[in-house]
Protein backbone atom coordinates (compact mmCIF):
# COMPACT_ATOMS: atom_id res chain seq x y z
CA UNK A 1 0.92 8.22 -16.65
CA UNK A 2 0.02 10.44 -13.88
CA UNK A 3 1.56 13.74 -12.95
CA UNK A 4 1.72 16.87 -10.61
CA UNK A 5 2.59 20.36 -12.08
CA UNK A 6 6.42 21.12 -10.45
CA UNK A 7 6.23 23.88 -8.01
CA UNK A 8 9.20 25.84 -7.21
CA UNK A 9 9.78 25.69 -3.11
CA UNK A 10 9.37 27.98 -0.46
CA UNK A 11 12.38 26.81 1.64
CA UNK A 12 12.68 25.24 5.09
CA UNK A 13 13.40 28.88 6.65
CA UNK A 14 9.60 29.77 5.36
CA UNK A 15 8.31 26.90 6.29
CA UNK A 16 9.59 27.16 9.81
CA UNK A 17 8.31 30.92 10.52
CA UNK A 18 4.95 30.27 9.07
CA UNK A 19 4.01 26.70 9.31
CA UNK A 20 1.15 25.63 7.07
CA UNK A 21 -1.90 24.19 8.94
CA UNK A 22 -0.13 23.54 12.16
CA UNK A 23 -2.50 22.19 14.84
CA UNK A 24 -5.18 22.16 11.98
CA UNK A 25 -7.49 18.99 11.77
CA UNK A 26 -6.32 18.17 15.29
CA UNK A 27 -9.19 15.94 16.37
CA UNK A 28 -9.88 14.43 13.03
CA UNK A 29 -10.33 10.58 12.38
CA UNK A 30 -8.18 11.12 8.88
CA UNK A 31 -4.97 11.41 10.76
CA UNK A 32 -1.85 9.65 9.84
CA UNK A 33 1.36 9.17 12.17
CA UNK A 34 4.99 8.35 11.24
CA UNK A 35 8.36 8.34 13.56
CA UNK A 36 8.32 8.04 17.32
CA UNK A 37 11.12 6.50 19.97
CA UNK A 38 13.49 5.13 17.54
CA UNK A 39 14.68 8.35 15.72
CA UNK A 40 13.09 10.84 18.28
CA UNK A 41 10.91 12.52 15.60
CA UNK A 42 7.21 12.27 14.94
CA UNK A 43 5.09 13.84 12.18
CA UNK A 44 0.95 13.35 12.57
CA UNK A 45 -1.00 14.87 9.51
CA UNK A 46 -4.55 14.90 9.27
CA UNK A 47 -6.79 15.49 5.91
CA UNK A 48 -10.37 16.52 5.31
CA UNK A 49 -11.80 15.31 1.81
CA UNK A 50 -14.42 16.30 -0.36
CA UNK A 51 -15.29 15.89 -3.90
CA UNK A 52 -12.45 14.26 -4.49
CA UNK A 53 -9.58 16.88 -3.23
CA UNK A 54 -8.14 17.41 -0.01
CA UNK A 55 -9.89 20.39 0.91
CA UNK A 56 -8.13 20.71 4.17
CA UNK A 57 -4.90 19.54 5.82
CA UNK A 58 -2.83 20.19 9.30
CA UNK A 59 -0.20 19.18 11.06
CA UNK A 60 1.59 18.50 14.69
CA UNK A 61 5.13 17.66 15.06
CA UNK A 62 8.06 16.76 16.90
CA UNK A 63 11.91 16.39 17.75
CA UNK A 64 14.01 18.21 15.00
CA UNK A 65 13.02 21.35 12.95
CA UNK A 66 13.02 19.37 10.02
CA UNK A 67 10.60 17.45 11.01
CA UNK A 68 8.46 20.50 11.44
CA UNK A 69 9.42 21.66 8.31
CA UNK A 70 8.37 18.97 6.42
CA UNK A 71 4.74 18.36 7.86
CA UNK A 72 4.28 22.09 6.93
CA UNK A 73 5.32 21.41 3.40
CA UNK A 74 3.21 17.70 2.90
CA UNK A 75 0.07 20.65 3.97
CA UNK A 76 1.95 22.83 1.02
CA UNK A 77 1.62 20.12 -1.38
CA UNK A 78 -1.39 18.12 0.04
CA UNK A 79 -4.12 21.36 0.82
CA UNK A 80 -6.48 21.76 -2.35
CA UNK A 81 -4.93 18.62 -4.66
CA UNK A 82 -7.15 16.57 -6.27
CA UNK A 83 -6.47 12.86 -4.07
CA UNK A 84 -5.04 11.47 -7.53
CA UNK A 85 -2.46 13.94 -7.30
CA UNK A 86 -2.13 13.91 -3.66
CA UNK A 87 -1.32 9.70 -4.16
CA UNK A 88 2.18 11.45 -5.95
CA UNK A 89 3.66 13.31 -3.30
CA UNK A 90 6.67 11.79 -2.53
CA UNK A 91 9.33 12.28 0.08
CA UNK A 92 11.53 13.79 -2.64
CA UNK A 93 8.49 16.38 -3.75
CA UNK A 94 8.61 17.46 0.08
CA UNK A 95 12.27 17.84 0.08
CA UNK A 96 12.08 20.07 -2.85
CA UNK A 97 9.32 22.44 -1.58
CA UNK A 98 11.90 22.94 1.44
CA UNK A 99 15.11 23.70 -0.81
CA UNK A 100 16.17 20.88 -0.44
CA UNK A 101 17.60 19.11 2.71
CA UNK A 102 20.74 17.58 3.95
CA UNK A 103 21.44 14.03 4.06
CA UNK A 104 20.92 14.28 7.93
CA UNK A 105 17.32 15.37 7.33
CA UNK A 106 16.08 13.43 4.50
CA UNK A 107 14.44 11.69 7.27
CA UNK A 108 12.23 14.02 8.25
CA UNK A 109 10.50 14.44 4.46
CA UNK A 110 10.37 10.70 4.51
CA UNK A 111 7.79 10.58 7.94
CA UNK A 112 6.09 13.28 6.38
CA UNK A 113 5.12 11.21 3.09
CA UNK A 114 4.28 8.38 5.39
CA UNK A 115 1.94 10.40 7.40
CA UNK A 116 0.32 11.94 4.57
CA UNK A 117 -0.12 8.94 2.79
CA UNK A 118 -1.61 7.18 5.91
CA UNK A 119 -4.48 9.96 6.57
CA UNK A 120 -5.28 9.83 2.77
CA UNK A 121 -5.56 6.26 2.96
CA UNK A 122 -8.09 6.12 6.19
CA UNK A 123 -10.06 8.78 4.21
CA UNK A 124 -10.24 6.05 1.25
CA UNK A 125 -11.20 3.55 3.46
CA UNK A 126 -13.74 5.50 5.51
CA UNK A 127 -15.24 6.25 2.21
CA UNK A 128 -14.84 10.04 2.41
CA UNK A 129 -12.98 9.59 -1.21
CA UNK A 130 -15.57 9.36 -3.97
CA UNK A 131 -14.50 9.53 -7.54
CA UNK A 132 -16.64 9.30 -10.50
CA UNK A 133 -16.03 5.46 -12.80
CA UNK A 134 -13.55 6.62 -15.02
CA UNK A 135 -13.16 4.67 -18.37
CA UNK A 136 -9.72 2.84 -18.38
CA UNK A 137 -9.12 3.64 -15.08
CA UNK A 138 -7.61 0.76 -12.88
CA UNK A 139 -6.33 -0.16 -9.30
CA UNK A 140 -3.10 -2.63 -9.00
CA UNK A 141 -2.10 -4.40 -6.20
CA UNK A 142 1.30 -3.52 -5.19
CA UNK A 143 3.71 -5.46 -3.01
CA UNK A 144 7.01 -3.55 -3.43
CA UNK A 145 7.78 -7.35 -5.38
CA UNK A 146 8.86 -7.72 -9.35
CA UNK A 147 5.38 -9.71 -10.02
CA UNK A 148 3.11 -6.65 -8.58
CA UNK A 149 5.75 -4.17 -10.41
CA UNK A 150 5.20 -5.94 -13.69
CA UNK A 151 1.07 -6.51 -13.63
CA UNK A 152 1.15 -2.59 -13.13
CA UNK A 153 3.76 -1.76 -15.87
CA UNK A 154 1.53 -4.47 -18.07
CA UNK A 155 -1.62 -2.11 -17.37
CA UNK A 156 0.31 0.86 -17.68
CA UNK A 157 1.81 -0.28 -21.32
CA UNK A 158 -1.75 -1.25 -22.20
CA UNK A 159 -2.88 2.54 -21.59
CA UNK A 160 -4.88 2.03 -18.52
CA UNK A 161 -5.01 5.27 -16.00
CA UNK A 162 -3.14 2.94 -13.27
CA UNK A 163 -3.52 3.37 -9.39
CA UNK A 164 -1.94 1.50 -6.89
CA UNK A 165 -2.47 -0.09 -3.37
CA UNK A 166 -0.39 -1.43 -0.98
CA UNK A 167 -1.79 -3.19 1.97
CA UNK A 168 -0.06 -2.94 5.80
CA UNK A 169 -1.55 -5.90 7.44
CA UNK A 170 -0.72 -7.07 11.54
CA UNK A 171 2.71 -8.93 11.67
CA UNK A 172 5.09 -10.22 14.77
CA UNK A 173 7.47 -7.68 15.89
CA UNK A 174 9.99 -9.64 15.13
CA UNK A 175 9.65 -10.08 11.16
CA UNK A 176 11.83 -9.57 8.77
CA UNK A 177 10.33 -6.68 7.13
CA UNK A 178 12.18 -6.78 4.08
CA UNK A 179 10.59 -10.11 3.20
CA UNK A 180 7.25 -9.40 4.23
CA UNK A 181 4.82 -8.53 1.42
CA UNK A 182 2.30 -5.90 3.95
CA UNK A 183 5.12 -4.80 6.40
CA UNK A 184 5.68 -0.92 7.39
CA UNK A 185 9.13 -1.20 4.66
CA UNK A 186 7.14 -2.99 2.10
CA UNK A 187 4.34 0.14 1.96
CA UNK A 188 7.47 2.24 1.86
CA UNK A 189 9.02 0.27 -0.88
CA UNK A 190 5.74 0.10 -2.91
CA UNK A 191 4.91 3.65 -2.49
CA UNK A 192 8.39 4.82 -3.66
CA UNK A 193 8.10 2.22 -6.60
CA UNK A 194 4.52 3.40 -7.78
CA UNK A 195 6.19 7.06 -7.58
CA UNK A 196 8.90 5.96 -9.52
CA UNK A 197 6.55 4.66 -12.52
CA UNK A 198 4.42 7.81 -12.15
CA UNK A 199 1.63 5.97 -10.39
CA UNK A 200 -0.47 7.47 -7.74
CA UNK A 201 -0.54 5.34 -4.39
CA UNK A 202 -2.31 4.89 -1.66
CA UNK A 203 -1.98 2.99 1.78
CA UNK A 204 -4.74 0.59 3.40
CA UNK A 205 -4.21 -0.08 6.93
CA UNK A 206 -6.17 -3.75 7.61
CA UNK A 207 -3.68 -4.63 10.94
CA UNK A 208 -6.99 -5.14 12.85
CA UNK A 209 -8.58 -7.28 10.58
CA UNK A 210 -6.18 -8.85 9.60
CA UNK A 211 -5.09 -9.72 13.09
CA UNK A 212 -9.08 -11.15 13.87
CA UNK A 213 -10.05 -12.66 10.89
CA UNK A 214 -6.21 -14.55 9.99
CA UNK A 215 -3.94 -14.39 12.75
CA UNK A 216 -6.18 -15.82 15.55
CA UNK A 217 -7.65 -18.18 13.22
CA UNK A 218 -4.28 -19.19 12.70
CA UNK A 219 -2.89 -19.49 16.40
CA UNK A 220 -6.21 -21.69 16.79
CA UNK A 221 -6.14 -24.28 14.04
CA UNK A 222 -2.09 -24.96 14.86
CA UNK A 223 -2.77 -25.51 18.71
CA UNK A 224 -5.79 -28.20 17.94
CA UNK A 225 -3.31 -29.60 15.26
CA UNK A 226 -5.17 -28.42 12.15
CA UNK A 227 -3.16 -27.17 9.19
CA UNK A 228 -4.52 -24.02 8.32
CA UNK A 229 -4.35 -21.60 4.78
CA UNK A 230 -3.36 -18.07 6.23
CA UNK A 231 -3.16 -16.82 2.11
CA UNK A 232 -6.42 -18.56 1.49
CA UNK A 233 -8.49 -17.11 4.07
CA UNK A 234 -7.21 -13.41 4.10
CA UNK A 235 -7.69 -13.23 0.44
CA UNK A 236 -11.26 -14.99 0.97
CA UNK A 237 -12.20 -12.41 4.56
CA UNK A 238 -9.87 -9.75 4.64
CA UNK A 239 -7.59 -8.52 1.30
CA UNK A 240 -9.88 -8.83 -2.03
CA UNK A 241 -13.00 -7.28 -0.42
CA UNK A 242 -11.02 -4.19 0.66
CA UNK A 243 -9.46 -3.63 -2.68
CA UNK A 244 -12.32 -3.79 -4.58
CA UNK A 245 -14.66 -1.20 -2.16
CA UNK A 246 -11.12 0.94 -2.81
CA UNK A 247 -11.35 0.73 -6.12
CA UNK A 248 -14.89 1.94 -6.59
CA UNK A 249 -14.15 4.67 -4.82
CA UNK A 250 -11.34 5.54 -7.13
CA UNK A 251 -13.79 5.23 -10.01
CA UNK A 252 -11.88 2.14 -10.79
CA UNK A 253 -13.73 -0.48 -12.28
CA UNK A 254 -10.95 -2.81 -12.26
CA UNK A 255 -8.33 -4.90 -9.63
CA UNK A 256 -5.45 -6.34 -11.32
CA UNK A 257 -3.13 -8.58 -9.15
CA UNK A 258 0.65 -10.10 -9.69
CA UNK A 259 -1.12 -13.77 -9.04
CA UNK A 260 0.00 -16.60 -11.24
CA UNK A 261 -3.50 -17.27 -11.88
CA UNK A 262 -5.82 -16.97 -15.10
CA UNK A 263 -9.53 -16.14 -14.88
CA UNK A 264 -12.25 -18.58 -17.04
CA UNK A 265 -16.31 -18.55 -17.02
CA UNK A 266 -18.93 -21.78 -16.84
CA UNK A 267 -22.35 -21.99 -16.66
CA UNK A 268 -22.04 -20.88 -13.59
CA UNK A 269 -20.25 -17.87 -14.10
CA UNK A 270 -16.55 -16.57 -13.75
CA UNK A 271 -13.96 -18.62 -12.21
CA UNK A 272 -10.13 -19.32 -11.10
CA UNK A 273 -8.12 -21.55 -13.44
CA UNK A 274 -4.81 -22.37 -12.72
CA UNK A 275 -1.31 -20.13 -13.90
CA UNK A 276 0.31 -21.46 -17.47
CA UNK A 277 3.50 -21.86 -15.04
CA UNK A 278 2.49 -24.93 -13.10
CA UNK A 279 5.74 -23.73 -10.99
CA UNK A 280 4.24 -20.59 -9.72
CA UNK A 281 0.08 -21.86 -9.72
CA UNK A 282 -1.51 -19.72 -7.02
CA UNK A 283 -5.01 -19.99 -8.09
CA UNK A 284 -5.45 -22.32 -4.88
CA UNK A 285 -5.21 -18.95 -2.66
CA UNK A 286 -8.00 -17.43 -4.60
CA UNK A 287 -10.31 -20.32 -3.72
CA UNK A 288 -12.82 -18.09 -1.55
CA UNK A 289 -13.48 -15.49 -3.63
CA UNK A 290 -16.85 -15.14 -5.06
CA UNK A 291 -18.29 -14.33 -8.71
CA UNK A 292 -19.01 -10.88 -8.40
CA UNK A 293 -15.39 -10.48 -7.09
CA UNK A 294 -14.23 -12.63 -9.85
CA UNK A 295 -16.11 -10.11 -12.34
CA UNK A 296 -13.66 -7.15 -11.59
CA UNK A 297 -10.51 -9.20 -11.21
CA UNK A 298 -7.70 -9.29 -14.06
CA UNK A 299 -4.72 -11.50 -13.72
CA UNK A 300 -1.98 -10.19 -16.24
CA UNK A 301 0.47 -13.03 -15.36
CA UNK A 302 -1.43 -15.90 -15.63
CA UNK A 303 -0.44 -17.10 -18.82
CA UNK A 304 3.46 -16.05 -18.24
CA UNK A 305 6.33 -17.84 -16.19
CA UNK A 306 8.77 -15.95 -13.86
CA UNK A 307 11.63 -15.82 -15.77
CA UNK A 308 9.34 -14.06 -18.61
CA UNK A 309 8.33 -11.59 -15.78
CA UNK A 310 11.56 -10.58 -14.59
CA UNK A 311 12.31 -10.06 -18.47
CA UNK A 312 9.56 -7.67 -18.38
CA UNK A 313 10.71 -5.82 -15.50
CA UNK A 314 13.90 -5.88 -16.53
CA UNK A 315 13.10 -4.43 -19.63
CA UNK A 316 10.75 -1.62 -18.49
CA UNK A 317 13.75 -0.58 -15.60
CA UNK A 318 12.04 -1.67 -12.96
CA UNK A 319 14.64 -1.34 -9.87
CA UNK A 320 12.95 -5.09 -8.49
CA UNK A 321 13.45 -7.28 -11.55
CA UNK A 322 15.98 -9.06 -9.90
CA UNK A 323 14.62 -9.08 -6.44
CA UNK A 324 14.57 -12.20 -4.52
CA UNK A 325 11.03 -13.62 -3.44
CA UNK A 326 10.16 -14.74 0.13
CA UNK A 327 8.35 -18.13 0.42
CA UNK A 328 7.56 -17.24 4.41
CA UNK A 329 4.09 -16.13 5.42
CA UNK A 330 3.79 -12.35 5.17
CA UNK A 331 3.44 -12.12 9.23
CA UNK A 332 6.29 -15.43 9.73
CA UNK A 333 9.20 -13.80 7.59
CA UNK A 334 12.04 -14.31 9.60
CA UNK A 335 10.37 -14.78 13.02
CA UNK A 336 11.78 -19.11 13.25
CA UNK A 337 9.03 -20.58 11.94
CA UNK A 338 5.15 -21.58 13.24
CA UNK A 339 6.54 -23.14 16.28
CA UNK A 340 8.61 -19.77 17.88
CA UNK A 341 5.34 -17.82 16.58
CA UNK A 342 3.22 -19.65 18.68
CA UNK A 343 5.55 -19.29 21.78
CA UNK A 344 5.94 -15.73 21.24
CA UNK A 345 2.19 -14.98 20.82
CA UNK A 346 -0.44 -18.08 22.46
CA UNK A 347 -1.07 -15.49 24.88
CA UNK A 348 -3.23 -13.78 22.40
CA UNK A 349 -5.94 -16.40 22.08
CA UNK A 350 -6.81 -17.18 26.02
CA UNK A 351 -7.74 -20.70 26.62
């Protein structure tokens, strides 16, 4: 398990008299937002990486002087950390290095986290984070979900150093966040629950391609009547190929996933056999991926069913072993089906 070194805080007042890296890293393209209209405050921080730490870190903010208090103490926290340690800071770390704040504020070390956590995670995907391959070292797919929660307590049990990602993918304004496995709460909820085990986390935002390569595709095949495989192809284009570049960044020469799935080999090479828990098979939405992909993958559920999983959850204390599942597509949950969808968004394929 992961950790950072507790560091005893400076306090909001210091914080607000001499703000850490405000207006620092202004212009750069490692620049994470949180906040806005709906609660009036916005925190933007940016990072610079190098050799694997966060070198340098700034700030802008605005609305409350919490809010400015707490992007000056994600720079605290964030400025010379190695990025493993810098996946750990938590809204709860930021609260502490201001004194703490009131229930009021909370907010404002919340937006922070978010922020931080988004730059980080453009600097991953840019590919300004480099790591050395690390024996044992591995990168788990989390969803904020009980079968994500358990494949990483599974690879944390089995003494693998375990880092997690969470993707934010495009979805209709109107979804039901809370049932959506890539919304803005589900990164939240992930990130909090990798925390919680002691895992460091980081953010991939794939809203673009996500949008191109699965949403479009989608509008298209329902208007000419076809029936398509949203899972299949985003896993196939967009998700899989994204992890795994992520991971050998992190040094990590492994992916595990919370798929119901269990990996086999021919003479052909590796391939997708289906889950022990003919219930819960989702080999079917790993149809497009190819060997080499195949190679790194690890399934850690394939041979259990889900009441076995929960068990495992349940037993480890994981705060989602009893969490309901959604059945919806990640960017349909709670938008009225296909058929609204389409209504709401044909404008965005002309013709």
């Amino acid at each position: 398990m992961w950790a950072r070194t507790p560091t005893e805080g400076s306090g909001l007042r210091d914080h607000l008299e001499t703000p850490r890296g405000l207006g620092v890293l202004a212009r750069s393209p490692h620049s994470g937002a949180a906040g806005g209209a709906p609660c009036g405050d916005l925190i933007r921080v940016s990072v610079r990486v190098q050799a694997g730490h966060v070198v340098e870190a700034g700030f802008e903010a605005q609305g409350c002087a919490a809010a400015r208090g707490a992007g000056s103490a994600a720079v605290e926290l964030a400025e010379g950390s190695p990025v493993l340690e810098a996946g750990l800071i938590s809204p709860e770390m930021i609260s502490a290095e201001l004194g703490g704040l009131t229930s009021a504020a909370t907010h404002a070390a919340s937006l922070a986290a978010d922020a931080l956590h988004r730059a980080i995670g453009l600097a991953a995907r840019d590919g300004a984070v480099s790591l050395p391959s690390a024996p044992g070292r591995t990168l788990v797919a989390m969803s904020g979900g009980v079968d994500s929660a358990a494949a990483a307590q599974l690879a944390l049990d089995s003494g693998e150093q375990v880092l997690a990602v969470t993707l934010e993918l495009w979805s209709d304004p109107g979804t039901d966040g809370e049932r959506s496995c890539c919304s803005p709460q589900a990164v939240l909820g992930a990130r909090g629950l990798a925390h919680q085990m002691g895992i460091p986390h980081f953010t991939l935002d794939l809203r673009e391609e996500f949008g191109a390569a699965v949403v479009d595709d989608f509008l298209d095949g329902y208007a000419w009547g076809a029936t398509p495989n949203p899972c299949v192809r985003c896993n196939g284009l967009v998700r899989f190929d994204r992890m795994l570049a992520l991971a050998s960044r992190l040094g990590a020469a492994r992916l595990d996933t919370g798929h119901y799935a269990r990996m086999g080999h021919d003479e052909h090479g590796p391939l997708v056999r289906a889950g022990a828990d003919p219930a819960k098979d989702q080999s079917y939405v790993l149809a497009r991926l190819t060997g080499p992909e195949l190679e790194r993958l690890h399934f850690p559920l394939g041979h259990l069913d889900k009441p076995r999983v929960r068990e495992l959850a349940a037993a480890a204390g994981l705060p989602v072993a009893r969490k309901p599942e959604s059945q919806d597509l990640c960017f349909l949950a709670g938008t009225g089906g296909p058929a609204a969808f389409m209504a709401r968004h044909s404008a965005r394929r002309p013709g």
